[in-house]
PDB file of N, CA and C in Angstrom:
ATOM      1  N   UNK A   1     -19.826-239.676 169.486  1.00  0.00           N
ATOM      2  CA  UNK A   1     -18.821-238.758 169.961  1.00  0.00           C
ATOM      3  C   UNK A   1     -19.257-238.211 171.316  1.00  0.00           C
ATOM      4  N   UNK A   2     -18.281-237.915 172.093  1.00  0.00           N
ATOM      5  CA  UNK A   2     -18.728-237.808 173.464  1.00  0.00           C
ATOM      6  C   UNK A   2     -18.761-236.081 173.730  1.00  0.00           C
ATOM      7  N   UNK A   3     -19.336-235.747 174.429  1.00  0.00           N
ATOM      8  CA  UNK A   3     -19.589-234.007 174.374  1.00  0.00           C
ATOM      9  C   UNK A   3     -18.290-233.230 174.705  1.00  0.00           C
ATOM     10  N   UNK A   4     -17.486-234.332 175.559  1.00  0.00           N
ATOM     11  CA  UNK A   4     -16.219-233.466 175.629  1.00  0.00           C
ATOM     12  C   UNK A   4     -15.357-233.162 174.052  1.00  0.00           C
ATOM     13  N   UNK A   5     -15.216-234.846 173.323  1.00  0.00           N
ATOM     14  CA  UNK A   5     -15.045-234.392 171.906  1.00  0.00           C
ATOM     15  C   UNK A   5     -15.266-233.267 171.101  1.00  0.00           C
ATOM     16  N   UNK A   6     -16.885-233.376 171.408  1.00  0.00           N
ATOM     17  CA  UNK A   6     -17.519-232.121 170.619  1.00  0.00           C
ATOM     18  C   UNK A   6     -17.053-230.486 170.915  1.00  0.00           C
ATOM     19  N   UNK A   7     -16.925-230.671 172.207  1.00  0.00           N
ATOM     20  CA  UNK A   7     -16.054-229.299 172.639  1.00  0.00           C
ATOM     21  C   UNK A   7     -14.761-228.717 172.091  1.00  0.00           C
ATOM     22  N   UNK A   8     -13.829-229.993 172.607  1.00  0.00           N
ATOM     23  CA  UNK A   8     -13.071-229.937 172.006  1.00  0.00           C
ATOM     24  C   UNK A   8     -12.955-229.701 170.072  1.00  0.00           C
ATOM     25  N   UNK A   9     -13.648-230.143 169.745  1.00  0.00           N
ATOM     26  CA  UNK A   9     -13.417-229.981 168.246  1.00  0.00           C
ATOM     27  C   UNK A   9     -14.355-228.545 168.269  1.00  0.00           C
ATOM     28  N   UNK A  10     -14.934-227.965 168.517  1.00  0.00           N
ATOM     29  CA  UNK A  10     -15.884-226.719 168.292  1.00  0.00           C
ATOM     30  C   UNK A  10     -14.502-225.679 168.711  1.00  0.00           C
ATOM     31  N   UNK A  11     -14.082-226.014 169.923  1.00  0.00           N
ATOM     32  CA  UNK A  11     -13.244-224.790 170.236  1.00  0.00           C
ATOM     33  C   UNK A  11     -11.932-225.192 169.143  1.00  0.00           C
ATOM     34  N   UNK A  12     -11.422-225.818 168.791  1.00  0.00           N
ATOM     35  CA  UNK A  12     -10.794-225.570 167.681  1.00  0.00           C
ATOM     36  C   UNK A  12     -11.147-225.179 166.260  1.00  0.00           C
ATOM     37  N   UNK A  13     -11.933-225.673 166.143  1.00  0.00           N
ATOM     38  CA  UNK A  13     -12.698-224.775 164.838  1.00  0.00           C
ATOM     39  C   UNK A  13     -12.608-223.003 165.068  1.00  0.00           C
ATOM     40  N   UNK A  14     -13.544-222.668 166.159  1.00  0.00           N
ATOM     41  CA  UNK A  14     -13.487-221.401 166.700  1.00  0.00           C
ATOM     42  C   UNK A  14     -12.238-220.366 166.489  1.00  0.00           C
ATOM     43  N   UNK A  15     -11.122-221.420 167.021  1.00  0.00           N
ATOM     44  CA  UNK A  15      -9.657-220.468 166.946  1.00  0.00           C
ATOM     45  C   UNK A  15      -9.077-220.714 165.657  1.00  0.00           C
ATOM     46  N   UNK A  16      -9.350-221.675 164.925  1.00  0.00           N
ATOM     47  CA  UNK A  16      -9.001-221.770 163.383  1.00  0.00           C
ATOM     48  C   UNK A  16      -9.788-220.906 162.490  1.00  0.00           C
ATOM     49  N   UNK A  17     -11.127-220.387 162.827  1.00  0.00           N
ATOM     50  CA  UNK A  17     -11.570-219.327 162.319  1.00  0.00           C
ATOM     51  C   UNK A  17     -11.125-218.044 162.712  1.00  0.00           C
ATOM     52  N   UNK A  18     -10.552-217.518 164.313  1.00  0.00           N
ATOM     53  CA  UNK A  18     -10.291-216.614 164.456  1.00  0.00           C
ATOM     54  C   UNK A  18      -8.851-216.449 164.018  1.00  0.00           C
ATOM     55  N   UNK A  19      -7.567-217.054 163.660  1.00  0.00           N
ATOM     56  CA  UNK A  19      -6.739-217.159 163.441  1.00  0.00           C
ATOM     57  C   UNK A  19      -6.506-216.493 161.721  1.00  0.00           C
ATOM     58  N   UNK A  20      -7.598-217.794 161.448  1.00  0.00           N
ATOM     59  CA  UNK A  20      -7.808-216.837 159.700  1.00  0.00           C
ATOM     60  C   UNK A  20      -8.204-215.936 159.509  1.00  0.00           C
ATOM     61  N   UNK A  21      -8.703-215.070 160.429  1.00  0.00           N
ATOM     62  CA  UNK A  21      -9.483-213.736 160.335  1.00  0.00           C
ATOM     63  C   UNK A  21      -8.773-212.696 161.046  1.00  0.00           C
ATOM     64  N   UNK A  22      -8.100-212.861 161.834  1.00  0.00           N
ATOM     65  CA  UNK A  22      -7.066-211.920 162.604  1.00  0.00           C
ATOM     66  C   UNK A  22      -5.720-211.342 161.708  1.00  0.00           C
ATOM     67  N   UNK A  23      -5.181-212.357 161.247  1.00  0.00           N
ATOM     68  CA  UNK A  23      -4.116-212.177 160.530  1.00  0.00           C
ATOM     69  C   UNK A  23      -4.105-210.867 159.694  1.00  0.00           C
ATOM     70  N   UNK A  24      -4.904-210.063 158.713  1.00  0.00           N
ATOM     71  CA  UNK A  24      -5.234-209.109 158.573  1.00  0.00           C
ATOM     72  C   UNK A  24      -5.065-208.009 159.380  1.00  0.00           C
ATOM     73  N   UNK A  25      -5.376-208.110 160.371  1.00  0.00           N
ATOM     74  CA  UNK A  25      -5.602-206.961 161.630  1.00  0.00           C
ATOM     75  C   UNK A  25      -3.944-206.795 162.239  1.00  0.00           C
ATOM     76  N   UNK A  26      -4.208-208.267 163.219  1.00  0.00           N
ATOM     77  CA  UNK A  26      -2.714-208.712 163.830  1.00  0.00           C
ATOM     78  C   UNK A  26      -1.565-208.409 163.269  1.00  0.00           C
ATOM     79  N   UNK A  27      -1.444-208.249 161.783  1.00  0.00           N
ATOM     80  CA  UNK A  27       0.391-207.908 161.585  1.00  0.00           C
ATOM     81  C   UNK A  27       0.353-206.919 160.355  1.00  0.00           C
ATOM     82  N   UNK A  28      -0.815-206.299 160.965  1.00  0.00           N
ATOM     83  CA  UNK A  28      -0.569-204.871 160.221  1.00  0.00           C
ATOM     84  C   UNK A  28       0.491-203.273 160.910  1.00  0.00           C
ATOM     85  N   UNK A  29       1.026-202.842 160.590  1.00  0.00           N
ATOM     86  CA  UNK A  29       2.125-202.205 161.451  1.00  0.00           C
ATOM     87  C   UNK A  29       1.260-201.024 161.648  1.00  0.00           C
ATOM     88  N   UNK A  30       1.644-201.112 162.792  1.00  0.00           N
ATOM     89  CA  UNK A  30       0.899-199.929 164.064  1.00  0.00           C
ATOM     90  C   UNK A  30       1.390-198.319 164.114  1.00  0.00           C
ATOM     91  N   UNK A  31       1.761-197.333 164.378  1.00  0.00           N
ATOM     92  CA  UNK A  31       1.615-196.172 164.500  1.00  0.00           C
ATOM     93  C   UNK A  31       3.228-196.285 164.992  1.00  0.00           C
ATOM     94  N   UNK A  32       3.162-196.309 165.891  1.00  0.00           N
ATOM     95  CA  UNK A  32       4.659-196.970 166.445  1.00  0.00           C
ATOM     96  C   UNK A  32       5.720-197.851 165.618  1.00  0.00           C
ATOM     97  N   UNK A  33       5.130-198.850 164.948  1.00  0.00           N
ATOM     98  CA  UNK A  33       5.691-199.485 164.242  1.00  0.00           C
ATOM     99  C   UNK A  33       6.259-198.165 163.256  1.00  0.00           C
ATOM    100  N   UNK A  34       5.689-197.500 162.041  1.00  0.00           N
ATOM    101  CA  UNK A  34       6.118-196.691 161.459  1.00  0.00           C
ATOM    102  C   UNK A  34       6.729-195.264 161.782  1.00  0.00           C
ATOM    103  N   UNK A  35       6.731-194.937 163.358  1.00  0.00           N
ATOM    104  CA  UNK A  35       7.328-194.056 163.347  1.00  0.00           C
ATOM    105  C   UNK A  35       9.113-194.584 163.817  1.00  0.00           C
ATOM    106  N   UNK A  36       9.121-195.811 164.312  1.00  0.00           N
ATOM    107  CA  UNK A  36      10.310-196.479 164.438  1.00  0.00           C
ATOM    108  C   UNK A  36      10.681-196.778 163.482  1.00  0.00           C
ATOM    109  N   UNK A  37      10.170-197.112 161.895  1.00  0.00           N
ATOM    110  CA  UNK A  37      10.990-197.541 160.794  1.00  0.00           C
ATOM    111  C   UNK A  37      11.490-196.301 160.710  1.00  0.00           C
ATOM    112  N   UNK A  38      10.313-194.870 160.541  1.00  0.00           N
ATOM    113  CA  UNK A  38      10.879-193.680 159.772  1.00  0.00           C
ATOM    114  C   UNK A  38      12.086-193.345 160.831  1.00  0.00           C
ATOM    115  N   UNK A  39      12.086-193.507 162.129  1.00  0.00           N
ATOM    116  CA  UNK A  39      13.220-192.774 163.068  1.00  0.00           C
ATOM    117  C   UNK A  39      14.776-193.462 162.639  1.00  0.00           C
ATOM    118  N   UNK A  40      14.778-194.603 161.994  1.00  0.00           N
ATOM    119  CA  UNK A  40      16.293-195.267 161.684  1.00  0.00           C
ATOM    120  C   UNK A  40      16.334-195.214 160.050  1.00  0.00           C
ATOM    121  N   UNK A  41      15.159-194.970 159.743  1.00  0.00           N
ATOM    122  CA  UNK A  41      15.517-193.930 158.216  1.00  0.00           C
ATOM    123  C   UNK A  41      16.414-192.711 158.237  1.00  0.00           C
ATOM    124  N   UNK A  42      15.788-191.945 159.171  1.00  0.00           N
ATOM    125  CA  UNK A  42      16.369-190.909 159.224  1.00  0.00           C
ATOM    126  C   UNK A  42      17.642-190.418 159.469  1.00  0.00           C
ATOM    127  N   UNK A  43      17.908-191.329 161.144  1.00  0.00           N
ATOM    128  CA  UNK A  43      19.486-191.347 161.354  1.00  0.00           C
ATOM    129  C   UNK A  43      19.958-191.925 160.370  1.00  0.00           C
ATOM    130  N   UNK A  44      19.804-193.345 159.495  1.00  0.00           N
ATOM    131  CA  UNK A  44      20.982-193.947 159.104  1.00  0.00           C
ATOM    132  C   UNK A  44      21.130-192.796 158.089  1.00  0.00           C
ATOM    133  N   UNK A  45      19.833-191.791 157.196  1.00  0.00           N
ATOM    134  CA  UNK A  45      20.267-191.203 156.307  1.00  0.00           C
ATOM    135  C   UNK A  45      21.141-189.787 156.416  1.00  0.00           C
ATOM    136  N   UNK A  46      20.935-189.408 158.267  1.00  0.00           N
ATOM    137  CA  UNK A  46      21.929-188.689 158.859  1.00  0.00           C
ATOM    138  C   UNK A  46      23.354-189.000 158.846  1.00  0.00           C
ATOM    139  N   UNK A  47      23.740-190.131 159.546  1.00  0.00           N
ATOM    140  CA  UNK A  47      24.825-190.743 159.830  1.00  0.00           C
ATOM    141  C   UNK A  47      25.783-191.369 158.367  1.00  0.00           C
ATOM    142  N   UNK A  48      25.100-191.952 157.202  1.00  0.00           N
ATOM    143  CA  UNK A  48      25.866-192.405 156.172  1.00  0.00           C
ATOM    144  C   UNK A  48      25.499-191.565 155.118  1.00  0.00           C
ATOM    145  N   UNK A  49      26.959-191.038 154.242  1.00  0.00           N
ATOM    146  CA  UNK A  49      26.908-190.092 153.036  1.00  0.00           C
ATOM    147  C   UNK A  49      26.971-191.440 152.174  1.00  0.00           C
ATOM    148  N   UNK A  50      25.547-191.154 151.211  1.00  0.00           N
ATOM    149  CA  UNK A  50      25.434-191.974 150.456  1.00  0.00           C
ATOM    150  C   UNK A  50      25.562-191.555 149.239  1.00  0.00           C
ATOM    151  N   UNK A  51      26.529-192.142 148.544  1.00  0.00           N
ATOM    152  CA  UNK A  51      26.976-191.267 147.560  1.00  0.00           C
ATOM    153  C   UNK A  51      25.665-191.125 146.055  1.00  0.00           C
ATOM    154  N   UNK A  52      24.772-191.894 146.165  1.00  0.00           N
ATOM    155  CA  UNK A  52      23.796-192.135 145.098  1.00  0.00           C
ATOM    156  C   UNK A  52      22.972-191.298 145.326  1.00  0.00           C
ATOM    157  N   UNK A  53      22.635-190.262 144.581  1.00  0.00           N
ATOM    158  CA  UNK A  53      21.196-188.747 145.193  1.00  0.00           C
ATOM    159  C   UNK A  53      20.228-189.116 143.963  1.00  0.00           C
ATOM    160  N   UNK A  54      18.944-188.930 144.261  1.00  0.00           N
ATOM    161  CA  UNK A  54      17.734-188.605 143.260  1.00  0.00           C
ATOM    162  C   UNK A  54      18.490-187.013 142.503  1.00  0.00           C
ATOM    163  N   UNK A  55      18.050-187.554 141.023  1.00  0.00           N
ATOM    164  CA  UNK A  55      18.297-186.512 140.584  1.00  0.00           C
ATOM    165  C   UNK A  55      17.079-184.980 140.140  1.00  0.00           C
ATOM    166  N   UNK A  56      16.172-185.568 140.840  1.00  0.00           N
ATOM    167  CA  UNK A  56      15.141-184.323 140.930  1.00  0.00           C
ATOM    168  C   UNK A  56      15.458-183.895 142.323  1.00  0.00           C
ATOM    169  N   UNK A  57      15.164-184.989 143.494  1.00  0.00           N
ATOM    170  CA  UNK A  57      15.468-184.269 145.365  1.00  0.00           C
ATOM    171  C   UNK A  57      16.501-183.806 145.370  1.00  0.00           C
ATOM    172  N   UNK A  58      17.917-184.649 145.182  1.00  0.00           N
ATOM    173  CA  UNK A  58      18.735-184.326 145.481  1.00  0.00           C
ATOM    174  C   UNK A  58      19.046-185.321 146.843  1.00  0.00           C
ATOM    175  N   UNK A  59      18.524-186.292 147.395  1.00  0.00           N
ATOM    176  CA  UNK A  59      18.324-186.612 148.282  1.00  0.00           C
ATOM    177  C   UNK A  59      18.477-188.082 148.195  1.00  0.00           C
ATOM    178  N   UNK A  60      19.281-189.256 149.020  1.00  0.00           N
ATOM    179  CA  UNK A  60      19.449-190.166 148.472  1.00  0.00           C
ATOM    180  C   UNK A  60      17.869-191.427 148.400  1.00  0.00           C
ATOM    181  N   UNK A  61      18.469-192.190 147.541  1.00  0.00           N
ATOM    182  CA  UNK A  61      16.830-193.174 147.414  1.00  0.00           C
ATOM    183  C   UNK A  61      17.157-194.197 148.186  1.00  0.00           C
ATOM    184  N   UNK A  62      16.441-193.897 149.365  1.00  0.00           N
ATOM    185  CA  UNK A  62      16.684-194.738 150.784  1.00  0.00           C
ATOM    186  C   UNK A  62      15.410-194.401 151.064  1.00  0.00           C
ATOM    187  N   UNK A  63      14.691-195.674 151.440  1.00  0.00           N
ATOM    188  CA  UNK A  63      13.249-195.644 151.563  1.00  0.00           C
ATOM    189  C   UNK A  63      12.747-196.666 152.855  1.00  0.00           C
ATOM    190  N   UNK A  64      11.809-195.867 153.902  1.00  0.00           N
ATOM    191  CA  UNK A  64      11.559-197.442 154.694  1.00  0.00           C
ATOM    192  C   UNK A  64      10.296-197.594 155.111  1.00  0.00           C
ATOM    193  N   UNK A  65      10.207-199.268 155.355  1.00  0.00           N
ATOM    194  CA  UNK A  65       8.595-199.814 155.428  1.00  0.00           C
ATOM    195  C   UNK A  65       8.430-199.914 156.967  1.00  0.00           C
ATOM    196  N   UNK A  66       7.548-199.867 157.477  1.00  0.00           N
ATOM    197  CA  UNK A  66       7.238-200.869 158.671  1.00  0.00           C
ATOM    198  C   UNK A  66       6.286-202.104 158.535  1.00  0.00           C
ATOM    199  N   UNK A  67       6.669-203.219 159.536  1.00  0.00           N
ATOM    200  CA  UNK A  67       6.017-204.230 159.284  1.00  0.00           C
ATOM    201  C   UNK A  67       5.806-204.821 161.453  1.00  0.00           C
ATOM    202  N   UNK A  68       4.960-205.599 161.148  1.00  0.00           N
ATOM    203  CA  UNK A  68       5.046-205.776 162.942  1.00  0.00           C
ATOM    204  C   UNK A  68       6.142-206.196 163.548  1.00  0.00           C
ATOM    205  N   UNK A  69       7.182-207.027 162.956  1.00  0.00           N
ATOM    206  CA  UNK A  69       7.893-207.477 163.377  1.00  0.00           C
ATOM    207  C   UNK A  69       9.475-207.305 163.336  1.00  0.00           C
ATOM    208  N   UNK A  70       9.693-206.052 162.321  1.00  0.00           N
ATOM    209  CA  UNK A  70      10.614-205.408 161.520  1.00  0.00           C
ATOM    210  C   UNK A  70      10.746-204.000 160.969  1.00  0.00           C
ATOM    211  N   UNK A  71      11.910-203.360 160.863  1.00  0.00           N
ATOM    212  CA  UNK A  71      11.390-202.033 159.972  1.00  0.00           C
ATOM    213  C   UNK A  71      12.144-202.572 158.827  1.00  0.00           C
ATOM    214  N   UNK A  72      11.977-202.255 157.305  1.00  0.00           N
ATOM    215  CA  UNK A  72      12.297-202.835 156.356  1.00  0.00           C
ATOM    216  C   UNK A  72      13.565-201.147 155.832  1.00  0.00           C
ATOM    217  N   UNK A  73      14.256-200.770 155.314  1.00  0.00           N
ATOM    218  CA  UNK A  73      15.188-199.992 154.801  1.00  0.00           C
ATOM    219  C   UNK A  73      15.329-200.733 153.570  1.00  0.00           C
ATOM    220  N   UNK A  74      15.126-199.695 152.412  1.00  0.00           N
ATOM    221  CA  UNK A  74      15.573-200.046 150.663  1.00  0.00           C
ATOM    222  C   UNK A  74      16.351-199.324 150.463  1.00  0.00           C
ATOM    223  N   UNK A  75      17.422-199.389 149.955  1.00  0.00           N
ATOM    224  CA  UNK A  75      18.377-198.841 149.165  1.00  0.00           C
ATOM    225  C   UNK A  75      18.520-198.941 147.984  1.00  0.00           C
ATOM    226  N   UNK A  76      18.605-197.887 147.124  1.00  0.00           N
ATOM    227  CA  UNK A  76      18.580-197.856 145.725  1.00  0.00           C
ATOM    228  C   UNK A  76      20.495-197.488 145.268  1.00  0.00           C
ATOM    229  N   UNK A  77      20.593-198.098 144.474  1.00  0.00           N
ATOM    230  CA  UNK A  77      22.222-197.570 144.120  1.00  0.00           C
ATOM    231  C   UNK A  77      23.198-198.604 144.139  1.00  0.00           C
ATOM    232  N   UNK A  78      24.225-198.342 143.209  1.00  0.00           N
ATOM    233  CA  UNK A  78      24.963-200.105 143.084  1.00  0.00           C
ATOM    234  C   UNK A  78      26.339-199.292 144.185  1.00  0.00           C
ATOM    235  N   UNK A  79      25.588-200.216 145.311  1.00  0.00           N
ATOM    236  CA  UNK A  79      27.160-200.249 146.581  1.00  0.00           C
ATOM    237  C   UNK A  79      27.699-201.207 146.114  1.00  0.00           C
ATOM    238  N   UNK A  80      29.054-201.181 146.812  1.00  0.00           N
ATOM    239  CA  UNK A  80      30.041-202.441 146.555  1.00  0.00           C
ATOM    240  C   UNK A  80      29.355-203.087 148.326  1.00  0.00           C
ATOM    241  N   UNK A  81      30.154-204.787 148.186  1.00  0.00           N
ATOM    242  CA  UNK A  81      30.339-205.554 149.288  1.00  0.00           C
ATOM    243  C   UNK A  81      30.420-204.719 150.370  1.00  0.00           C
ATOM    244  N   UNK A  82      31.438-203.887 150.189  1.00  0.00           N
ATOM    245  CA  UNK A  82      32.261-203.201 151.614  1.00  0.00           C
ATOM    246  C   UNK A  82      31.566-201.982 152.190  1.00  0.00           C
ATOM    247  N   UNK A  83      30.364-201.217 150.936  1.00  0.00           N
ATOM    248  CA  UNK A  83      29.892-200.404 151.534  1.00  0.00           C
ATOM    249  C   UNK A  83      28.915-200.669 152.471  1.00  0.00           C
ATOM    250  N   UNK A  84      28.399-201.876 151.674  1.00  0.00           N
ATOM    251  CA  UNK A  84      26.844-202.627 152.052  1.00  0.00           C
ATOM    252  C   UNK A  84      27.015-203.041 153.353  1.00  0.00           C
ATOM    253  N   UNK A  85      28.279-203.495 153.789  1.00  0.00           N
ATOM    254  CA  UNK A  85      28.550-203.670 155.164  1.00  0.00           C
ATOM    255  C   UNK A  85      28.527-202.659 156.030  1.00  0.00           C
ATOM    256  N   UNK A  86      29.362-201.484 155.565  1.00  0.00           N
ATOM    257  CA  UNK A  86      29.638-200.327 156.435  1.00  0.00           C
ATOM    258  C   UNK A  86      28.025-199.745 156.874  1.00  0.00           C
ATOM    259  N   UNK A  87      27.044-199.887 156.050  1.00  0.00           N
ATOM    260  CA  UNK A  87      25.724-199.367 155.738  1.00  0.00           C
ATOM    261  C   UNK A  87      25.139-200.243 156.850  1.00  0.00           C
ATOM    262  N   UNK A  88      25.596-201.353 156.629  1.00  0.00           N
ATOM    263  CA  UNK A  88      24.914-202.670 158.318  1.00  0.00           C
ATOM    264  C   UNK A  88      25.244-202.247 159.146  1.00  0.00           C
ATOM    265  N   UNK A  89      26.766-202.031 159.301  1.00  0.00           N
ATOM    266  CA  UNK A  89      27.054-201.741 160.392  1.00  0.00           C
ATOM    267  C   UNK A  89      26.408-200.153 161.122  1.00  0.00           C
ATOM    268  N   UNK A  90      26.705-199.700 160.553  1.00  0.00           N
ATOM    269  CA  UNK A  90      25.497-198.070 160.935  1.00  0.00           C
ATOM    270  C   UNK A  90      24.269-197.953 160.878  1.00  0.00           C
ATOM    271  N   UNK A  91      23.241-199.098 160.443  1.00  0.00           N
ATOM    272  CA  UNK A  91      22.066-199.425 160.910  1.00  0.00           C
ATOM    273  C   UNK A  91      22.046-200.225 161.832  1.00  0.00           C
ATOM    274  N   UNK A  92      23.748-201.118 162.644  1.00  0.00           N
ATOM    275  CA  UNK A  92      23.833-201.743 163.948  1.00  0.00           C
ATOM    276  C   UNK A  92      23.676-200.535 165.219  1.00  0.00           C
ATOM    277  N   UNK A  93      24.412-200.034 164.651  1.00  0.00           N
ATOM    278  CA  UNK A  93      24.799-199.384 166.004  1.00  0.00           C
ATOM    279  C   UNK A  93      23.321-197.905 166.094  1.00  0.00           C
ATOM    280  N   UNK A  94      22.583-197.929 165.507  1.00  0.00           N
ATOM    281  CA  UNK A  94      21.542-196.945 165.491  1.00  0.00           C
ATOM    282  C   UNK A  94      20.597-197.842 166.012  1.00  0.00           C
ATOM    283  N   UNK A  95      20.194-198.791 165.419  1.00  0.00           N
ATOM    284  CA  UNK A  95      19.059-200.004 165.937  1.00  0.00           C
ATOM    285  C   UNK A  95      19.886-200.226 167.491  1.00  0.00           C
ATOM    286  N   UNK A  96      20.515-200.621 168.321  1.00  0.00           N
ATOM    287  CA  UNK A  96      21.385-200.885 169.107  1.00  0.00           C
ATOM    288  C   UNK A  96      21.174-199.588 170.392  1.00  0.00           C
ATOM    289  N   UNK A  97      21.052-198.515 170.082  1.00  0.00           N
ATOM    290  CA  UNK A  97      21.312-197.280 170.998  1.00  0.00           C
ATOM    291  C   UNK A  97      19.767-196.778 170.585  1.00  0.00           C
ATOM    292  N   UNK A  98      18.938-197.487 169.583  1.00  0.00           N
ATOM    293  CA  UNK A  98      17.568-196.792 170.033  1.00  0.00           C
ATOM    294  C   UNK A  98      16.861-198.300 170.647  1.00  0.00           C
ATOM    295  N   UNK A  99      17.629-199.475 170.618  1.00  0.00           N
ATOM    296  CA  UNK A  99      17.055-200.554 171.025  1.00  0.00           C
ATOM    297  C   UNK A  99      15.754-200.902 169.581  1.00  0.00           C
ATOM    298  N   UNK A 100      15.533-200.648 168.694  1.00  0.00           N
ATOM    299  CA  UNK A 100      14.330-200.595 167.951  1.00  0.00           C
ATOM    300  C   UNK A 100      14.299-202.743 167.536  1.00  0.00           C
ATOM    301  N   UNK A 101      13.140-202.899 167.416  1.00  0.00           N
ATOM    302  CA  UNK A 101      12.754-204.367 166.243  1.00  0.00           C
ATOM    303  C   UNK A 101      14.013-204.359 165.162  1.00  0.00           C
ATOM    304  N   UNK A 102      14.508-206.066 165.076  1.00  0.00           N
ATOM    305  CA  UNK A 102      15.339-205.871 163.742  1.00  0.00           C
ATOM    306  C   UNK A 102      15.105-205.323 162.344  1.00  0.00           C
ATOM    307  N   UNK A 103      16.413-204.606 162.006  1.00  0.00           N
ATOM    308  CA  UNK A 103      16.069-203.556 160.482  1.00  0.00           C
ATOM    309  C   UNK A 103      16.820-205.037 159.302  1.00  0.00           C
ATOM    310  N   UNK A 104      15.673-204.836 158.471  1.00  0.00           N
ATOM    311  CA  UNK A 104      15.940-205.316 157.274  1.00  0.00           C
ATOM    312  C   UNK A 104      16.345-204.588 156.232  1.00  0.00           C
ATOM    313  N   UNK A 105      17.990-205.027 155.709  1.00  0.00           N
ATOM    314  CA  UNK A 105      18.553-203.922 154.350  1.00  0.00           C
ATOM    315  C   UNK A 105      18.025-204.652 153.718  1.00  0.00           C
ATOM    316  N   UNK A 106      17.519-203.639 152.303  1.00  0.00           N
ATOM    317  CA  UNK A 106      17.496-204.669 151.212  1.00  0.00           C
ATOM    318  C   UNK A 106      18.106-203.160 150.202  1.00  0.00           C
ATOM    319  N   UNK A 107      19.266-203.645 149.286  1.00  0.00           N
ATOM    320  CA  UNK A 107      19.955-203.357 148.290  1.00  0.00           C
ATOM    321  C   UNK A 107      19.670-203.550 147.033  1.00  0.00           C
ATOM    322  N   UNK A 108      18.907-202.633 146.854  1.00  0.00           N
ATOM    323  CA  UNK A 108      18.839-203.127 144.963  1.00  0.00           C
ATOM    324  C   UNK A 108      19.544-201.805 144.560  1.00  0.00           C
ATOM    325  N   UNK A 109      19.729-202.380 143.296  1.00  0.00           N
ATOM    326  CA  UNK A 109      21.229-201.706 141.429  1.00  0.00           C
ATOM    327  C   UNK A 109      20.056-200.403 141.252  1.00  0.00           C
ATOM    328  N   UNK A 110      18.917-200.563 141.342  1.00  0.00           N
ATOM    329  CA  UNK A 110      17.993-199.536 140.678  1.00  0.00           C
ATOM    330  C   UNK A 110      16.556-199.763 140.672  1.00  0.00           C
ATOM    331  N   UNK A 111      15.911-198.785 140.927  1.00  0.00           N
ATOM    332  CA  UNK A 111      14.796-198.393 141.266  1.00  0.00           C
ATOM    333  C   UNK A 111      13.832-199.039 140.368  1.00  0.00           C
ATOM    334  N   UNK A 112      13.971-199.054 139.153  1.00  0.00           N
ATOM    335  CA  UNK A 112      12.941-199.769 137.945  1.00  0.00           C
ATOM    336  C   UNK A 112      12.854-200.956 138.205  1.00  0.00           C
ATOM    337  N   UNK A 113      13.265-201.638 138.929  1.00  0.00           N
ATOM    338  CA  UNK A 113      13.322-203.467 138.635  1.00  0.00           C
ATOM    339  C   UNK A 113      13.414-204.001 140.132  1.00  0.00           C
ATOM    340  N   UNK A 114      12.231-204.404 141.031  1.00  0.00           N
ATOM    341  CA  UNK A 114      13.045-205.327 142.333  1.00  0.00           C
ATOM    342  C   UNK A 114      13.433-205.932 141.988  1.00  0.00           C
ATOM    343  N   UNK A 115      13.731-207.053 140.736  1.00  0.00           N
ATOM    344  CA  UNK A 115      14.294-207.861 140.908  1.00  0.00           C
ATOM    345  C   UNK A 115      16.020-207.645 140.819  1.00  0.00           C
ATOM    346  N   UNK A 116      16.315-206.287 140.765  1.00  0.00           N
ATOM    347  CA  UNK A 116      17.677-205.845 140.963  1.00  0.00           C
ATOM    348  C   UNK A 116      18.038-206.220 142.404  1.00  0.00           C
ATOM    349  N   UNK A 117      17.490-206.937 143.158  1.00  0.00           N
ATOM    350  CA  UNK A 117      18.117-206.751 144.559  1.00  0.00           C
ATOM    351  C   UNK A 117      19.582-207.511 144.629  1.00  0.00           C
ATOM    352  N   UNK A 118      20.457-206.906 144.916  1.00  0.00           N
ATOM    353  CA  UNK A 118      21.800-207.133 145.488  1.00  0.00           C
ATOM    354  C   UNK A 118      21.986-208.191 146.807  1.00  0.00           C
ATOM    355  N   UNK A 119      21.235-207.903 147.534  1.00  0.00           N
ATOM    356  CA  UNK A 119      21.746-207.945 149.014  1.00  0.00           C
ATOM    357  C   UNK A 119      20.670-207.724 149.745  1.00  0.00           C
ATOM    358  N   UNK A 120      20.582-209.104 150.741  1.00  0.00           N
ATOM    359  CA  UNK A 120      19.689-208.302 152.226  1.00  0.00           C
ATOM    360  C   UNK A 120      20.343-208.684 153.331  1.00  0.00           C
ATOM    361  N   UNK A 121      20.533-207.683 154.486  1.00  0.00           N
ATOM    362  CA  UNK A 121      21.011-207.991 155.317  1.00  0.00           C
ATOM    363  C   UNK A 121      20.193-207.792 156.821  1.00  0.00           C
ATOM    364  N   UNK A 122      19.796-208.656 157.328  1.00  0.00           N
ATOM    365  CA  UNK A 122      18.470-208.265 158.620  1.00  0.00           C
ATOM    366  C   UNK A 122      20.201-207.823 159.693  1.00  0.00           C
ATOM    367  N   UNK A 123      19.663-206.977 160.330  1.00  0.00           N
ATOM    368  CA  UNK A 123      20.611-206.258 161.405  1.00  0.00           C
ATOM    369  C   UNK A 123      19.439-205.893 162.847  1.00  0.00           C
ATOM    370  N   UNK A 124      20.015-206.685 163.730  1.00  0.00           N
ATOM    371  CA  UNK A 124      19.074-207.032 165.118  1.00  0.00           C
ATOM    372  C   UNK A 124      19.811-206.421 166.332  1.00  0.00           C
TER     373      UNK A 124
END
């Protein structure tokens, strides 16, 4: 094998190790990241009366993640089709006028079970 080979194959090894080892670090959501999920939590939970409230808060069960590449929004409560839209559409136009990373809905029937999910709708 000729030394350029060897280079070549060392520096790929190198970035195939750093690649597997970054990933951890790299798309863990940043400070920013979560204060942009919580800021379109907040409006959308400003902007849409959701008719489903916790019955200890009082407060609806609308919950959100950050991720590097996304803010994630959960909704708890059985919407129909038409609300679930109206609910996109007012996480459009909030994502849109703060410019934020695309918001991911995700709709689940109830809180006990993800696998209740209804609906996801990514809104960019």
């Amino acid at each position: 094998m000729s030394k350029r080979a060897i280079l070549v194959c060392g520096i790929l090894i190198v970035l195939i190790g750093i690649a597997a080892y970054f990933p951890c670090f790299v798309f863990v959501p940043s400070n920013s990241d979560w204060e942009e999920a919580r800021s379109v939590h907040e409006k959308l939970i400003e902007s849409y009366d959701f008719r489903d409230k916790d019955e200890q808060t009082g407060e609806p069960p609308v919950y959100a993640a950050a991720f590097y590449k996304y803010s994630r929004i959960m909704i708890y409560g059985n919407y129909s089709p038409e609300e679930r839209q109206e609910i996109a559409e007012m996480t459009r136009t909030i994502v849109e006028a703060e410019q934020t990373k695309p918001v991911r809905l995700s709709f689940f029937e109830n809180r006990i079970n993800q696998d209740s999910l209804l609906e996801e709708i990514t809104v960019k």
